[in-house]
N, C-alpha and C. Protein backbone atom coordinates (compact mmCIF):
# COMPACT_ATOMS: atom_id res chain seq x y z
N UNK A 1 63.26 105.56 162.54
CA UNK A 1 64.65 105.22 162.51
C UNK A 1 65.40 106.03 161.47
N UNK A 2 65.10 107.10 160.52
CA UNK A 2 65.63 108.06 160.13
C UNK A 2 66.56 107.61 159.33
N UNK A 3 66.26 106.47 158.27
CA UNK A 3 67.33 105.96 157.76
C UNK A 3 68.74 105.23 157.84
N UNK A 4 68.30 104.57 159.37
CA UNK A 4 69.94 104.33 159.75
C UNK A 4 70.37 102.29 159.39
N UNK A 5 68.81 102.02 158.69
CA UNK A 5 69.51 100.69 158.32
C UNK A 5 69.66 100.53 156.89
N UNK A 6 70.53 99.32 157.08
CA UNK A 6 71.12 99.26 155.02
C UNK A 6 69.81 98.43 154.60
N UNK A 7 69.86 98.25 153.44
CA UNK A 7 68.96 97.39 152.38
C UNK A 7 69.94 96.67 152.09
N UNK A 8 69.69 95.22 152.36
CA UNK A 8 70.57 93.93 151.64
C UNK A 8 70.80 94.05 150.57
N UNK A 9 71.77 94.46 150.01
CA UNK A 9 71.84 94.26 148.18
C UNK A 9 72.31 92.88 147.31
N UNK A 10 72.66 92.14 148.34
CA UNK A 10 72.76 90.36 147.62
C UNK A 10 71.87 89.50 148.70
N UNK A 11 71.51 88.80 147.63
CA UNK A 11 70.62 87.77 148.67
C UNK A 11 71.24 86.83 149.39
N UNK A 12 70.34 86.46 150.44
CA UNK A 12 70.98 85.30 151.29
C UNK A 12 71.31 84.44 151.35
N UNK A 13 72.20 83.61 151.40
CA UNK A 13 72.94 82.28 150.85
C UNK A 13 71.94 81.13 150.86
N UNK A 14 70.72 81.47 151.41
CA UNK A 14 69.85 79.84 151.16
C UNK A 14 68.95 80.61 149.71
N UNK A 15 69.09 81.98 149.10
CA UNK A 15 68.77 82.39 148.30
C UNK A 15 69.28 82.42 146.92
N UNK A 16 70.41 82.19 147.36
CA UNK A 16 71.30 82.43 146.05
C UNK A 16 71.15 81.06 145.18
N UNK A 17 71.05 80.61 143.87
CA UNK A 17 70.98 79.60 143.03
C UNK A 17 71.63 78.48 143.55
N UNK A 18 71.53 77.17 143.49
CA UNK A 18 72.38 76.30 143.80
C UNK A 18 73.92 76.09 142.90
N UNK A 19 73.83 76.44 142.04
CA UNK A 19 74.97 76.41 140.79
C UNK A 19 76.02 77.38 141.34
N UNK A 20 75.69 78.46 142.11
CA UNK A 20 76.77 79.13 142.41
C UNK A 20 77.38 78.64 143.11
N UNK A 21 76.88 77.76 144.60
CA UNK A 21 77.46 77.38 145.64
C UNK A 21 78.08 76.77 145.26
N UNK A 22 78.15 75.82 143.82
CA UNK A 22 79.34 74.91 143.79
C UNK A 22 80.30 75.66 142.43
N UNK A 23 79.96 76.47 141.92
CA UNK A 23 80.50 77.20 141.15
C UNK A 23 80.14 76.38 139.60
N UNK A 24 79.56 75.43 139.43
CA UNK A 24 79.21 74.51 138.17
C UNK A 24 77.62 74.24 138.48
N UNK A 25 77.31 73.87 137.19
CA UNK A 25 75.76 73.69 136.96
C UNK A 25 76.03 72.52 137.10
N UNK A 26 74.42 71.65 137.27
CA UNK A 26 74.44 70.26 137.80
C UNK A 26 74.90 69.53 136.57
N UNK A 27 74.60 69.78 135.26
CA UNK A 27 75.10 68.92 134.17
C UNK A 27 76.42 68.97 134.22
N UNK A 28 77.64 69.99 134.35
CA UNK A 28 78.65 70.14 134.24
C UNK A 28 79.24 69.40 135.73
N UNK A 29 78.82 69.43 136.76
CA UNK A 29 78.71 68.97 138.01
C UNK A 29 78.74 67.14 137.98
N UNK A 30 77.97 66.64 136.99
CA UNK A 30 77.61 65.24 137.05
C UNK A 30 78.75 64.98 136.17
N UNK A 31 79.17 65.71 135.29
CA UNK A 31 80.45 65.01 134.36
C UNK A 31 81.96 65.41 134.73
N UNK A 32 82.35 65.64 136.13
CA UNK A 32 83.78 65.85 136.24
C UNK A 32 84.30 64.29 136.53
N UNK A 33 85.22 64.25 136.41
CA UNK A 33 86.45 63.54 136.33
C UNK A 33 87.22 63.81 137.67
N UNK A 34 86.86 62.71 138.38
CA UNK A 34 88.41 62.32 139.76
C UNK A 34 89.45 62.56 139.42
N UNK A 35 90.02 63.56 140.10
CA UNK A 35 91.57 63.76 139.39
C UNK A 35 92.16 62.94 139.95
N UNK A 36 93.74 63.15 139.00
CA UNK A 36 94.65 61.66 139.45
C UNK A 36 95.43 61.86 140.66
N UNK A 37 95.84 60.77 140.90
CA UNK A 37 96.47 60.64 142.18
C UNK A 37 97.90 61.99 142.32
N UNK A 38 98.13 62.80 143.36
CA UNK A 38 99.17 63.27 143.15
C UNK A 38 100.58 62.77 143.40
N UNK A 39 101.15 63.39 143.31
CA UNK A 39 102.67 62.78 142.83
C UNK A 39 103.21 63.04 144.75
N UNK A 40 103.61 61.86 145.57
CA UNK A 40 103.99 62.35 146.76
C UNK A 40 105.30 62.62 147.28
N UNK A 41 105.85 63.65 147.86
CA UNK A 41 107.23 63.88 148.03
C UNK A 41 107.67 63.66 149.08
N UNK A 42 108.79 63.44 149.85
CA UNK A 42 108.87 63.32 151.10
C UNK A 42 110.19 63.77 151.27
N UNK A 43 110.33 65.25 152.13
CA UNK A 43 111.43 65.84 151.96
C UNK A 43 112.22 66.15 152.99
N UNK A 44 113.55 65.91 153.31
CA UNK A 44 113.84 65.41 154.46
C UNK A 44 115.75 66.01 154.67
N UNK A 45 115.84 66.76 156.70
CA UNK A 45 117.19 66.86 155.97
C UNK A 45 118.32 65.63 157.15
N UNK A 46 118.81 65.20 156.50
CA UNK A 46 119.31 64.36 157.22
C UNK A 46 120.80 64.83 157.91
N UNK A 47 121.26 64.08 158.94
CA UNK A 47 122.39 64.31 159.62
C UNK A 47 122.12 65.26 160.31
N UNK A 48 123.44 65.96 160.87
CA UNK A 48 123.61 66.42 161.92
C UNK A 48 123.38 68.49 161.55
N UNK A 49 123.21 68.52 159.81
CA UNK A 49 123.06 70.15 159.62
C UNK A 49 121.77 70.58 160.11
N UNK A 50 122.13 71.92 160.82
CA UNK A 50 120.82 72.63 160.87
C UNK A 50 120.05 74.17 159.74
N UNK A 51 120.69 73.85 158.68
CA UNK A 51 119.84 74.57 158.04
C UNK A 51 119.38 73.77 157.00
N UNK A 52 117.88 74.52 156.90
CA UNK A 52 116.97 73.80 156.07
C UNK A 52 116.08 74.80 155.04
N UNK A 53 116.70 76.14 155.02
CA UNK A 53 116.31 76.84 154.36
C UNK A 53 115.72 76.70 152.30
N UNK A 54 117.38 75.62 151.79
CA UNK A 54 116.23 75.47 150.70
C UNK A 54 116.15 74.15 151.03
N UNK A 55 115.78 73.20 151.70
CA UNK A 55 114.83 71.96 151.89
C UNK A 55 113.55 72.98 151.97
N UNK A 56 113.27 73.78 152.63
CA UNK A 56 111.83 74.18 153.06
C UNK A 56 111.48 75.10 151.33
N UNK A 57 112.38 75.92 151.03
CA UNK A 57 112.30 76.45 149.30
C UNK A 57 111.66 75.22 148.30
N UNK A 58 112.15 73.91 148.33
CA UNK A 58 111.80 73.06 148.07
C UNK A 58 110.87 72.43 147.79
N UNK A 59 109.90 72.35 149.21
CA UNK A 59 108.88 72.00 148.99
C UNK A 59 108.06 72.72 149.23
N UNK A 60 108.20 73.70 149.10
CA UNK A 60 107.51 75.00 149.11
C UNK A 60 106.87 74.93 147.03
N UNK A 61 108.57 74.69 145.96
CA UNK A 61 108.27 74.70 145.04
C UNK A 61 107.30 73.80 144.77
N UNK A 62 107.37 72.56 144.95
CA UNK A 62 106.98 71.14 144.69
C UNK A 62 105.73 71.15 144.74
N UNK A 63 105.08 71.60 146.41
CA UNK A 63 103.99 71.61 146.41
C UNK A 63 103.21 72.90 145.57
N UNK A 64 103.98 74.01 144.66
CA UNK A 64 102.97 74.70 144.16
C UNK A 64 103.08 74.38 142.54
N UNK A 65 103.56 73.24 142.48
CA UNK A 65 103.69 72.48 141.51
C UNK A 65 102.85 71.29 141.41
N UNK A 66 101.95 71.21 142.30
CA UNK A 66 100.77 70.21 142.61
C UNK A 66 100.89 69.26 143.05
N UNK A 67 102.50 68.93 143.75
CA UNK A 67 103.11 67.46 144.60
C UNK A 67 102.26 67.41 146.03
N UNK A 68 102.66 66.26 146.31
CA UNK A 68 101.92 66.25 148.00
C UNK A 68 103.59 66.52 148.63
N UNK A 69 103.19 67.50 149.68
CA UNK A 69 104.90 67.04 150.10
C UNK A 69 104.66 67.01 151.64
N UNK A 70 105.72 66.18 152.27
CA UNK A 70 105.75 65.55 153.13
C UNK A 70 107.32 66.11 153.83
N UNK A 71 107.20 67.16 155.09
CA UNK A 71 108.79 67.07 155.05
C UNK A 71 109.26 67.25 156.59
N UNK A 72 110.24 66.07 157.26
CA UNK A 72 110.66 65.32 157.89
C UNK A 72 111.07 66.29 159.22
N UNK A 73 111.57 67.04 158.51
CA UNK A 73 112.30 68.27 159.45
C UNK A 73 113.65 68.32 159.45
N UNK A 74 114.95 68.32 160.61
CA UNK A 74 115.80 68.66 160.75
C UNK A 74 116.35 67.21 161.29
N UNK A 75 117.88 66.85 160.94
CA UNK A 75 118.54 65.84 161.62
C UNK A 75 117.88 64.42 161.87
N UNK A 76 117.16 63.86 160.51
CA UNK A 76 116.72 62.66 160.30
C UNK A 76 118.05 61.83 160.20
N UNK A 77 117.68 60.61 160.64
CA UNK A 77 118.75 59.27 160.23
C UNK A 77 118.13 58.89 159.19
N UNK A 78 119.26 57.88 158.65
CA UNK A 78 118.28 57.54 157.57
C UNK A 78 117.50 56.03 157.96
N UNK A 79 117.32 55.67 158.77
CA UNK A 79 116.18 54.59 159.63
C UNK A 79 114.71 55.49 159.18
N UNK A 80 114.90 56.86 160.13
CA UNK A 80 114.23 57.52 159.78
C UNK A 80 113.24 58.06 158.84
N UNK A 81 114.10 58.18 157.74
CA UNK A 81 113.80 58.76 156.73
C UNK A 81 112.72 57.59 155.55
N UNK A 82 113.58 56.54 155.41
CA UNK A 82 112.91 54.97 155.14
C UNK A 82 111.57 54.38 156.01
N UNK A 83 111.64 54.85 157.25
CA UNK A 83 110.28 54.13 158.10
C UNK A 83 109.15 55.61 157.29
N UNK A 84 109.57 56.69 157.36
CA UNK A 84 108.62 57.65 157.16
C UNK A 84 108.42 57.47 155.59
N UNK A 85 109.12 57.10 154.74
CA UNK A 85 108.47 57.06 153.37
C UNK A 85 107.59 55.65 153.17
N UNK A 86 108.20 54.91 154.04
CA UNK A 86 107.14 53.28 154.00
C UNK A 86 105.87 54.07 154.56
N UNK A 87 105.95 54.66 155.84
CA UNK A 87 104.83 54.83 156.52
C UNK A 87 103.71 55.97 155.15
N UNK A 88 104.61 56.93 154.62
CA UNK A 88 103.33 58.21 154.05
C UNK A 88 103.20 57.28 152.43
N UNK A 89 104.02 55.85 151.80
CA UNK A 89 103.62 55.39 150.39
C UNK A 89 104.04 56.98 149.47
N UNK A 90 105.43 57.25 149.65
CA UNK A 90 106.02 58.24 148.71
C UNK A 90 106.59 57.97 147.51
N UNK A 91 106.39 58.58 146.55
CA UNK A 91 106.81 58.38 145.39
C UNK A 91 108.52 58.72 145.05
N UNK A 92 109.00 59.79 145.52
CA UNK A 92 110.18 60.43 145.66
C UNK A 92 110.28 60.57 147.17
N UNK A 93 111.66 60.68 147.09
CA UNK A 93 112.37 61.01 148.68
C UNK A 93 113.41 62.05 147.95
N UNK A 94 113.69 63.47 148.93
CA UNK A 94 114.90 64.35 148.31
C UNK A 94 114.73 64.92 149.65
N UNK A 95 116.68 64.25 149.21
CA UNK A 95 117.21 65.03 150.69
C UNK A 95 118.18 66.38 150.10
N UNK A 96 117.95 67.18 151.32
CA UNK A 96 118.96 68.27 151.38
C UNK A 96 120.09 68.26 152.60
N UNK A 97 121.56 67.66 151.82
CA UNK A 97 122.57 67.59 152.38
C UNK A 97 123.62 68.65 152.51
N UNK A 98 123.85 69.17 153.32
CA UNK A 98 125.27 70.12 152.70
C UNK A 98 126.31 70.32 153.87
N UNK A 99 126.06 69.20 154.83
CA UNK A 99 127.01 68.56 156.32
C UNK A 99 127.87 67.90 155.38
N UNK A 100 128.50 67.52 154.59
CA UNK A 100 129.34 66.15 153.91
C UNK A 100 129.25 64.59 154.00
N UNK A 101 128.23 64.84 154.63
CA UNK A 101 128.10 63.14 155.09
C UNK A 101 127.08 62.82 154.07
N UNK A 102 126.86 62.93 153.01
CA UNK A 102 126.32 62.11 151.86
C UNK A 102 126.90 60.69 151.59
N UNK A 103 128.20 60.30 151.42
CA UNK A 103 128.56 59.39 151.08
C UNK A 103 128.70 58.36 152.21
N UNK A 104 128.28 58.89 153.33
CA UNK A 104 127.56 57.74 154.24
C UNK A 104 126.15 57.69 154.46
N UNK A 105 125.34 58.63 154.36
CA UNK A 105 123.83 58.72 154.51
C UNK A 105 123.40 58.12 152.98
N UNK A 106 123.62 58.08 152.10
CA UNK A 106 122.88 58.12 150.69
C UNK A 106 122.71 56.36 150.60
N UNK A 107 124.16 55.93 150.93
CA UNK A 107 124.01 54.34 150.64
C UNK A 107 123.59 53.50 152.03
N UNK A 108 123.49 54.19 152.65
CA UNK A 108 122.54 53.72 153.99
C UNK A 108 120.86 53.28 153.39
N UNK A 109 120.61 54.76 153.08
CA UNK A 109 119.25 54.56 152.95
C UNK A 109 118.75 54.18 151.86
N UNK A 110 119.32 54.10 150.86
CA UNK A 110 119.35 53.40 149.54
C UNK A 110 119.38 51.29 150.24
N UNK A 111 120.17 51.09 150.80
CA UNK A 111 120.10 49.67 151.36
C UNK A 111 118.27 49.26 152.11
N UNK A 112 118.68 50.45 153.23
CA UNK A 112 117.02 50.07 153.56
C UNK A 112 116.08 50.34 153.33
N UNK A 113 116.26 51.20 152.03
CA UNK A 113 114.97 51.11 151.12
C UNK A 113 114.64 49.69 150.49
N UNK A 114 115.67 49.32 149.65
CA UNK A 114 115.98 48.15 149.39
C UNK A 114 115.25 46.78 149.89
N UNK A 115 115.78 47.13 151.79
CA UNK A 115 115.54 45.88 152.56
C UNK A 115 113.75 46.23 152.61
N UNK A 116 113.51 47.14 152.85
CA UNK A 116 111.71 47.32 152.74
C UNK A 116 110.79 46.79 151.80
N UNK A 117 111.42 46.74 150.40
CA UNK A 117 110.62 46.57 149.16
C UNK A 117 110.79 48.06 148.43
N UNK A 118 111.02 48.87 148.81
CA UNK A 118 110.93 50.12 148.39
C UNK A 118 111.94 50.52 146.89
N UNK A 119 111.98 49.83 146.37
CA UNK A 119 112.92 49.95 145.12
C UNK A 119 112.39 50.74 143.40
N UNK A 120 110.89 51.17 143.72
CA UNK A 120 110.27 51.98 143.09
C UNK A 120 110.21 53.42 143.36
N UNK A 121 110.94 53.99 144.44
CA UNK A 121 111.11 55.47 144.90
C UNK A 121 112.66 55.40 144.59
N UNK A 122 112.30 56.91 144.12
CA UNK A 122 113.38 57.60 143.59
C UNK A 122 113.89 58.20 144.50
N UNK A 123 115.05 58.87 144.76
CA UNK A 123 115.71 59.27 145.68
C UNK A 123 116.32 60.32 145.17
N UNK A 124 115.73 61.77 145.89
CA UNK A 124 117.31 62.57 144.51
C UNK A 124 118.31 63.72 146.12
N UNK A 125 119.11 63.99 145.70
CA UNK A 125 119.66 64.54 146.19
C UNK A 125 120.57 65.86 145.93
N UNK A 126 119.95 66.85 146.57
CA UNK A 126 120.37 68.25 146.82
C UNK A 126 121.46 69.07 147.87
N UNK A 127 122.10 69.73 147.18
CA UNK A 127 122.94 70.30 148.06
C UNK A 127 124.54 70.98 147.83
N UNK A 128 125.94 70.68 148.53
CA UNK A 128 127.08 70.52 148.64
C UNK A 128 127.70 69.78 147.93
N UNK A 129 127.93 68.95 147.31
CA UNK A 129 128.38 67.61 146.38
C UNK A 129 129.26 67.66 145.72
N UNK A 130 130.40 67.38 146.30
CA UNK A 130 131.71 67.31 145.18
C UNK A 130 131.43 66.41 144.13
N UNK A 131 131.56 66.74 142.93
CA UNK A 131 131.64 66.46 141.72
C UNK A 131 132.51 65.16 141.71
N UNK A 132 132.79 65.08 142.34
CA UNK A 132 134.25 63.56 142.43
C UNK A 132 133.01 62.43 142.77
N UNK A 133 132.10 62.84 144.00
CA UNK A 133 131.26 61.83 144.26
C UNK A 133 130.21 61.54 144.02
N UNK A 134 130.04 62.14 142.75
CA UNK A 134 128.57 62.07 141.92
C UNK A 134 128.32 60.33 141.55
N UNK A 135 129.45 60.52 140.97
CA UNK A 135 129.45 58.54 139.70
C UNK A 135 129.28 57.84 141.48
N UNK A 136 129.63 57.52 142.44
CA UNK A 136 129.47 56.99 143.52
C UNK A 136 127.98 57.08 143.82
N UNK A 137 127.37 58.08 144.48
CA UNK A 137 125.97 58.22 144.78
C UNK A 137 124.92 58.35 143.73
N UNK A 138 125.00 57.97 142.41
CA UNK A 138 123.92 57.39 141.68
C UNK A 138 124.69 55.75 141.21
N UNK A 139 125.48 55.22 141.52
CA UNK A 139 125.59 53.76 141.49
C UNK A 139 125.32 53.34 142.81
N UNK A 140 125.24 53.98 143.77
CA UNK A 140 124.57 53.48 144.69
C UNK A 140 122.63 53.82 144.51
N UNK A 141 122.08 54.20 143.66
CA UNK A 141 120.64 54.00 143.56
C UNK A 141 120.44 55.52 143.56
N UNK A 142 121.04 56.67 143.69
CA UNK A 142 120.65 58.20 143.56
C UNK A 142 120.31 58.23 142.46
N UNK A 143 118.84 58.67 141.88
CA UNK A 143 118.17 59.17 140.51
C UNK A 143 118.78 60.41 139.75
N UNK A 144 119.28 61.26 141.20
CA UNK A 144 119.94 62.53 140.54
C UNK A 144 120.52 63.49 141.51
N UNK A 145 121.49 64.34 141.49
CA UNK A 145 122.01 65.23 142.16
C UNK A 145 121.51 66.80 141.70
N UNK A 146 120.96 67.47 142.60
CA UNK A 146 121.13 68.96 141.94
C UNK A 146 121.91 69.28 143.16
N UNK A 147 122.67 70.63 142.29
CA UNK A 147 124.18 70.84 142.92
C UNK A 147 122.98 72.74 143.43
N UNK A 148 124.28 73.42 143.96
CA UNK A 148 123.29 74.60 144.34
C UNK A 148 123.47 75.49 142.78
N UNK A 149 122.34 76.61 143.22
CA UNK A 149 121.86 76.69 141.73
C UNK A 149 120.92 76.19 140.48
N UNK A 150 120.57 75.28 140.72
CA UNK A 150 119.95 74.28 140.05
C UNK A 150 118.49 75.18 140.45
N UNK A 151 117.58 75.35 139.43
CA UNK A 151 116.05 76.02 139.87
C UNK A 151 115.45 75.15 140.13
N UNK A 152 114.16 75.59 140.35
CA UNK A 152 113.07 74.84 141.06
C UNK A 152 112.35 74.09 139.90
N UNK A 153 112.27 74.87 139.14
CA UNK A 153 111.17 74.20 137.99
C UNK A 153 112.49 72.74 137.41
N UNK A 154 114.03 73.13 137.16
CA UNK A 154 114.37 71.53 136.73
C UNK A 154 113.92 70.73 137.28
N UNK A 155 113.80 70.87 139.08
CA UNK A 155 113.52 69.71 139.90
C UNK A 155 112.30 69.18 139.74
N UNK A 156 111.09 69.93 139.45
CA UNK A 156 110.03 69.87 138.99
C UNK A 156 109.38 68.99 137.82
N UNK A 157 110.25 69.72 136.52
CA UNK A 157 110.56 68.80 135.39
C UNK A 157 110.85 67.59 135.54
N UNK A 158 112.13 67.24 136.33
CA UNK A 158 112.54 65.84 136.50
C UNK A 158 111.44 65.04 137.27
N UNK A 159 111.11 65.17 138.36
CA UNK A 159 110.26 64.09 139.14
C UNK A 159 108.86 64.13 137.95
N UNK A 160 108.42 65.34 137.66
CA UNK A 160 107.27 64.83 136.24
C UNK A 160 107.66 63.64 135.54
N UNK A 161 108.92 63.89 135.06
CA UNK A 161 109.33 63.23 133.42
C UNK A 161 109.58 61.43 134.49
N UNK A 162 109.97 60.94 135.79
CA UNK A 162 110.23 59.81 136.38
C UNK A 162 109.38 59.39 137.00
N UNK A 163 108.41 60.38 137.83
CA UNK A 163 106.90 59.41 138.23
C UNK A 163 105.74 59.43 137.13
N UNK A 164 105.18 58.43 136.99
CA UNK A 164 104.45 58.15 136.44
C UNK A 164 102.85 57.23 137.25
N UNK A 165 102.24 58.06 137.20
CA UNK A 165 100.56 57.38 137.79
C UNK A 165 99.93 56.62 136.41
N UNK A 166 100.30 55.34 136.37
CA UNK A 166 99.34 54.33 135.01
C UNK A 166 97.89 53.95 135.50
C-alpha cells in the first residue's frame, strides 16, 4: 500500500482518560455545586405593531446575560401574555410597545396579573413612551420604563438588582 494510510495520532475516545470526557477529575467532579435557578424572562410584543426588532435585541441580550427567555412573538393580547407567564412561572415580563396603546395594554395586564396571584412579577416596559405617561404606567404596577436608547446591560442591571432567588 505504498504509504497511503495515516497513523492515528490521538487516541480513541474509549481511550482517552475519563477526566477529559468530562473536562474535571472525579474529586473536583464530586464537589460541584447545582447552580441556581435562572432568572426567567418572558418577552412579549403586544398589540397590533409588527416590528419586533429590539424585542428580539432584547432577549437576545438577556439571554447572554444568563436569563431564561421566553418570547411570545408578535401581536399578543394581554390575556395572552398573563396565561403565558402563569403557564412558563416567569420572573419578569417586558414588553416592547411602540403602537401607542400602552396606556391601555399595561393596566390590562397588570389587573390580570393581579387576578392570577401573579403580583411577584415584575413587568417592565420598553419602547415609544411619552414622558407625560410614565407617573401613570408605574402607578399602575410598571417596575420601569426604558425609553429608546436605553442599553442592554441597564436592562440587565435592573432585573439583577429586582429578582432575587433566596
Amino acid at each position: 500500500m505504498c504509504g497511503l494510510t495515516k497513523k492515528r495520532t490521538t487516541p480513541r475516545l474509549a481511550e482517552r482518560p475519563r477526566s477529559r470526557k468530562y473536562g474535571l477529575n472525579k474529586e473536583k467532579r464530586s464537589k460541584r455545586i447545582m447552580p441556581e435557578k435562572k432568572i426567567r424572562v418572558l418577552i412579549a410584543k403586544p398589540g397590533l405593531d409588527g416590528h419586533d426588532r429590539g424585542a428580539k435585541v432584547i432577549a437576545r441580550a438577556l439571554r447572554d446575560a444568563g436569563m431564561e427567555v421566553i418570547y411570545t412573538g408578535l401581536r399578543q393580547t394581554p390575556e395572552m401574555i398573563a396565561s403565558a407567564a402563569l403557564q412558563e412561572d416567569v420572573d419578569v415580563i417586558g414588553l416592547s410597545i411602540l403602537s401607542g396603546a400602552h396606556n391601555t395594554i399595561c393596566p390590562q395586564l397588570m389587573h390580570l396579573l393581579r387576578e392570577k396571584g401573579m403580583t411577584d412579577v415584575i413587568v417592565l416596559v420598553g419602547g415609544i413612551i411619552p414622558e407625560a405617561d410614565i407617573p401613570a404606567l408605574k402607578k399602575a404596577g410598571i417596575a420601569e420604563i426604558f425609553l429608546p436608547g436605553t442599553s442592554t446591560q441597564e436592562i440587565v442591571d435592573f432585573i439583577h438588582k429586582r429578582v432575587s432567588h433566596a
